[in-house]
C-alpha atoms as a PDB file:
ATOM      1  CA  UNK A   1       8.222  58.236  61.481  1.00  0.00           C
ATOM      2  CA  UNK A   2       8.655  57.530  64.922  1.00  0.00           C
ATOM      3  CA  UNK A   3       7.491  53.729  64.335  1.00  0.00           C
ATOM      4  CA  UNK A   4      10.204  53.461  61.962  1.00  0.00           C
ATOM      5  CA  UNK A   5      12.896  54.856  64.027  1.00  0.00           C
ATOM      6  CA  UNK A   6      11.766  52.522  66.855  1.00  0.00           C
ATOM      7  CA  UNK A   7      12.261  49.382  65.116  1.00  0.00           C
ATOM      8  CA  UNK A   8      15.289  50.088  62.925  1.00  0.00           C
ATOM      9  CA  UNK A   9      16.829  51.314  67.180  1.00  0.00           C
ATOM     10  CA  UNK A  10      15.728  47.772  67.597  1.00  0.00           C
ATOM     11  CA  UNK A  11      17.100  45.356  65.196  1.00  0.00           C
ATOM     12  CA  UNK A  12      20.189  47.129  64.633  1.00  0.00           C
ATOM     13  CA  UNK A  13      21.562  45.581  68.085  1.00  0.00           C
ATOM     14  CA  UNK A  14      19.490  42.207  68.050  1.00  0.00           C
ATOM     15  CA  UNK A  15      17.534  43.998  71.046  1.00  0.00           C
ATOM     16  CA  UNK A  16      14.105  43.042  67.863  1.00  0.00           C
ATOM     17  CA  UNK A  17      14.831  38.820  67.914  1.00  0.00           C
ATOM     18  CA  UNK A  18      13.113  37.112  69.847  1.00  0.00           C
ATOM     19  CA  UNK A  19      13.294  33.241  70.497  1.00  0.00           C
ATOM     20  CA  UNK A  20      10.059  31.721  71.284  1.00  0.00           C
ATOM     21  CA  UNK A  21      10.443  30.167  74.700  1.00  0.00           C
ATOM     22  CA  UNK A  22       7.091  29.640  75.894  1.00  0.00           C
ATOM     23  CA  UNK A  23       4.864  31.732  77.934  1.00  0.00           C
ATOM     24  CA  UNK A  24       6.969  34.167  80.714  1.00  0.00           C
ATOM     25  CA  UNK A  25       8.189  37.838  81.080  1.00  0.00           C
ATOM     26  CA  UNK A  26       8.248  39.847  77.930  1.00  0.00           C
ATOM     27  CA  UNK A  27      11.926  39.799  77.897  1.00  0.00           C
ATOM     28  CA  UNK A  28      12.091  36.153  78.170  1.00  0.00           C
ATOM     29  CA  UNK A  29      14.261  35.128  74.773  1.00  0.00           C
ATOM     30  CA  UNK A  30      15.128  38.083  73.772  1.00  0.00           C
ATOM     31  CA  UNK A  31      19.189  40.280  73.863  1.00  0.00           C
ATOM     32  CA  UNK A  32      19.504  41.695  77.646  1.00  0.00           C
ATOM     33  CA  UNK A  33      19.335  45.093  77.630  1.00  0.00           C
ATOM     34  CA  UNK A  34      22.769  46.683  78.464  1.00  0.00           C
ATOM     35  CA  UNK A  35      21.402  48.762  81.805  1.00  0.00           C
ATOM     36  CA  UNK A  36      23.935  50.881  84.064  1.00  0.00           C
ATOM     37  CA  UNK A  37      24.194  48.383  86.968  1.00  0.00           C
ATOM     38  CA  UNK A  38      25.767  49.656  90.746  1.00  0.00           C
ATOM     39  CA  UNK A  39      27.483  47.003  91.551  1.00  0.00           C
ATOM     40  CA  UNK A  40      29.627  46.574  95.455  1.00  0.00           C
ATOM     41  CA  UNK A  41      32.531  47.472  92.823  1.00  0.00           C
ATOM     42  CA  UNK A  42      30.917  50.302  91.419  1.00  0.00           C
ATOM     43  CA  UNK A  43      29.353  51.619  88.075  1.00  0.00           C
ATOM     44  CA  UNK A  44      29.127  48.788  85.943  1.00  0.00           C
ATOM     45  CA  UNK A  45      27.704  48.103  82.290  1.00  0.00           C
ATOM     46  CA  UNK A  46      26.104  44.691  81.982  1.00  0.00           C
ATOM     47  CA  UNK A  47      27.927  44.468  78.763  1.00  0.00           C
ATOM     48  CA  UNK A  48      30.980  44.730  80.977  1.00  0.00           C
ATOM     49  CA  UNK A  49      30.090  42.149  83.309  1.00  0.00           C
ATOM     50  CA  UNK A  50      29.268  39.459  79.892  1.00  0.00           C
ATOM     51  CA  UNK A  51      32.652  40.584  78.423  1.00  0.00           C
ATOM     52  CA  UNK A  52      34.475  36.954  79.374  1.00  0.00           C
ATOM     53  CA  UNK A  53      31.509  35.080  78.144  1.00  0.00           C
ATOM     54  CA  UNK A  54      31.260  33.095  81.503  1.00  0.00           C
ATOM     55  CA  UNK A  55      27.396  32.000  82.805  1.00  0.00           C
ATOM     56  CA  UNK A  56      26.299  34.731  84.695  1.00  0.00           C
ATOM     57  CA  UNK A  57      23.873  35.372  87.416  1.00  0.00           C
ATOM     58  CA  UNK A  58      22.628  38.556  88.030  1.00  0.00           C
ATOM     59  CA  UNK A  59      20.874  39.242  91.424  1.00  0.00           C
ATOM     60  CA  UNK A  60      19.019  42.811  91.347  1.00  0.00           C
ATOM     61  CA  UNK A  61      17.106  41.506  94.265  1.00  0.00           C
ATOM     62  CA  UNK A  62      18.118  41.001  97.925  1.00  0.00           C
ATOM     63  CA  UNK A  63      21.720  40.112  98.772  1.00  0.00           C
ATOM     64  CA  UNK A  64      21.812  36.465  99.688  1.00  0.00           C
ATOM     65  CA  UNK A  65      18.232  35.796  97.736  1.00  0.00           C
ATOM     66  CA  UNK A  66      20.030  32.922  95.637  1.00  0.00           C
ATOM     67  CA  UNK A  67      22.172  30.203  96.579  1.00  0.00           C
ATOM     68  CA  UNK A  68      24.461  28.454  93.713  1.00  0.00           C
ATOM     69  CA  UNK A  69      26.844  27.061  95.896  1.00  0.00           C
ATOM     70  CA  UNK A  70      26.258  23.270  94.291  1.00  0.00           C
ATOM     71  CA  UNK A  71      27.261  25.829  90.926  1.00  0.00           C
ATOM     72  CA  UNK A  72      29.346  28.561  92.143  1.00  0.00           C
ATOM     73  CA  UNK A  73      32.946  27.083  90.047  1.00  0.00           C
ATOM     74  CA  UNK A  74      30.689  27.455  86.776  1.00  0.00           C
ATOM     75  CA  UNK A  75      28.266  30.868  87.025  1.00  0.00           C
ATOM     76  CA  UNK A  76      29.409  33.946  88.765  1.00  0.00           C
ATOM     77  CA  UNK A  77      27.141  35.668  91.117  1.00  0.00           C
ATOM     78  CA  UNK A  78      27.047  39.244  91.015  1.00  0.00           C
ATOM     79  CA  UNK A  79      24.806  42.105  93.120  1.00  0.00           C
ATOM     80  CA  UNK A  80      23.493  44.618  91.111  1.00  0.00           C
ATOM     81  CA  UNK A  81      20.591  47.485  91.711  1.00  0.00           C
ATOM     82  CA  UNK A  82      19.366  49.092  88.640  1.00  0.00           C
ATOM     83  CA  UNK A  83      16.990  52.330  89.492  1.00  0.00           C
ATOM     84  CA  UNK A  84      15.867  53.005  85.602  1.00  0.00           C
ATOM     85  CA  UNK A  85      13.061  52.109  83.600  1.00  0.00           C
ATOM     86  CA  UNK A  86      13.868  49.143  81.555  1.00  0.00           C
ATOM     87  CA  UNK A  87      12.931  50.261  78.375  1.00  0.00           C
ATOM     88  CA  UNK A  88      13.449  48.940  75.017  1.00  0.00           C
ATOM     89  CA  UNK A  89      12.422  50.137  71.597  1.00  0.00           C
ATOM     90  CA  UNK A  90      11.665  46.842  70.698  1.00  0.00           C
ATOM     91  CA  UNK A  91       8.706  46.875  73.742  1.00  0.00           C
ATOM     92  CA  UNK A  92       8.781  49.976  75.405  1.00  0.00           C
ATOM     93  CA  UNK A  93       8.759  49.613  79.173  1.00  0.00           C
ATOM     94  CA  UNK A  94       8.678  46.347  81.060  1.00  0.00           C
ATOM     95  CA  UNK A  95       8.546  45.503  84.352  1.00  0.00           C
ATOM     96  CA  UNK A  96      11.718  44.769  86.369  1.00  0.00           C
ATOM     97  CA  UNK A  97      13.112  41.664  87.370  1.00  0.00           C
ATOM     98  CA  UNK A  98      14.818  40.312  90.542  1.00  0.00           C
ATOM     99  CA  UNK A  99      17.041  38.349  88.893  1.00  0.00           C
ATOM    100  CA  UNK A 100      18.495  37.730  85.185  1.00  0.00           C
ATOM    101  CA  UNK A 101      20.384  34.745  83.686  1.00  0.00           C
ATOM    102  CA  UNK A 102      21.924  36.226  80.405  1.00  0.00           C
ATOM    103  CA  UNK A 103      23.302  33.870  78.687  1.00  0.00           C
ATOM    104  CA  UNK A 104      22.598  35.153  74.755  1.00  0.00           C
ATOM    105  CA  UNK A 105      19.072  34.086  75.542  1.00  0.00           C
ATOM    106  CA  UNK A 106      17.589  35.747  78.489  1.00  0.00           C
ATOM    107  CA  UNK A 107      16.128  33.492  81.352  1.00  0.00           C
ATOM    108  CA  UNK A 108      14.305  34.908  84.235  1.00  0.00           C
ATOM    109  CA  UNK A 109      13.462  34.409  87.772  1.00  0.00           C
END
């Protein structure tokens, strides 16, 4: 019952909602994964990094790819390279992303 297994692995941590926000990346409304980030300060959880519930932007892309300047006393900026698959049971794999904006919702760029 491997089906079964899958979806119950889903739902059980909201990883199976999904908000209909148009047309984008199949992650696009739906629970960021919790992925084991290296970040300049080391090993880090992205659970860890959403702990303080403060906007976050995460750049897995190239250092210095994103300027929020005009927005830097609201979101924190943080550098991140994840090497894994992104997998979900929800989806299975999907394709990686330069950049995530989870904020309960997950936005893209």
């Amino acid at each position: 019952m491997e089906e079964t297994r899958k979806r119950i692995a889903a739902e059980m941590p909201g990883l199976g909602i999904h908000y209909d926000l148009g047309e984008g990346h199949p992650l696009v409304g739906r629970r960021m994964p919790d992925l084991d980030l290296v970040t300049p300060d080391g090993p880090m959880r992205v659970f860890t990094l959403l702990q303080n519930a403060r906007p976050l932007l995460l750049n897995l892309g190239a250092p210095g790819s994103f300027d929020i300047t005009p927005w830097s006393d609201r979101i924190k900026l943080v550098y991140a390279k994840y090497d894994g698959p992104w997998e979900l049971p929800a989806l299975g794999l999907v394709s990686a992303r330069t950049a995530v904006y989870p904020s309960g919702r997950i936005n893209f760029a």
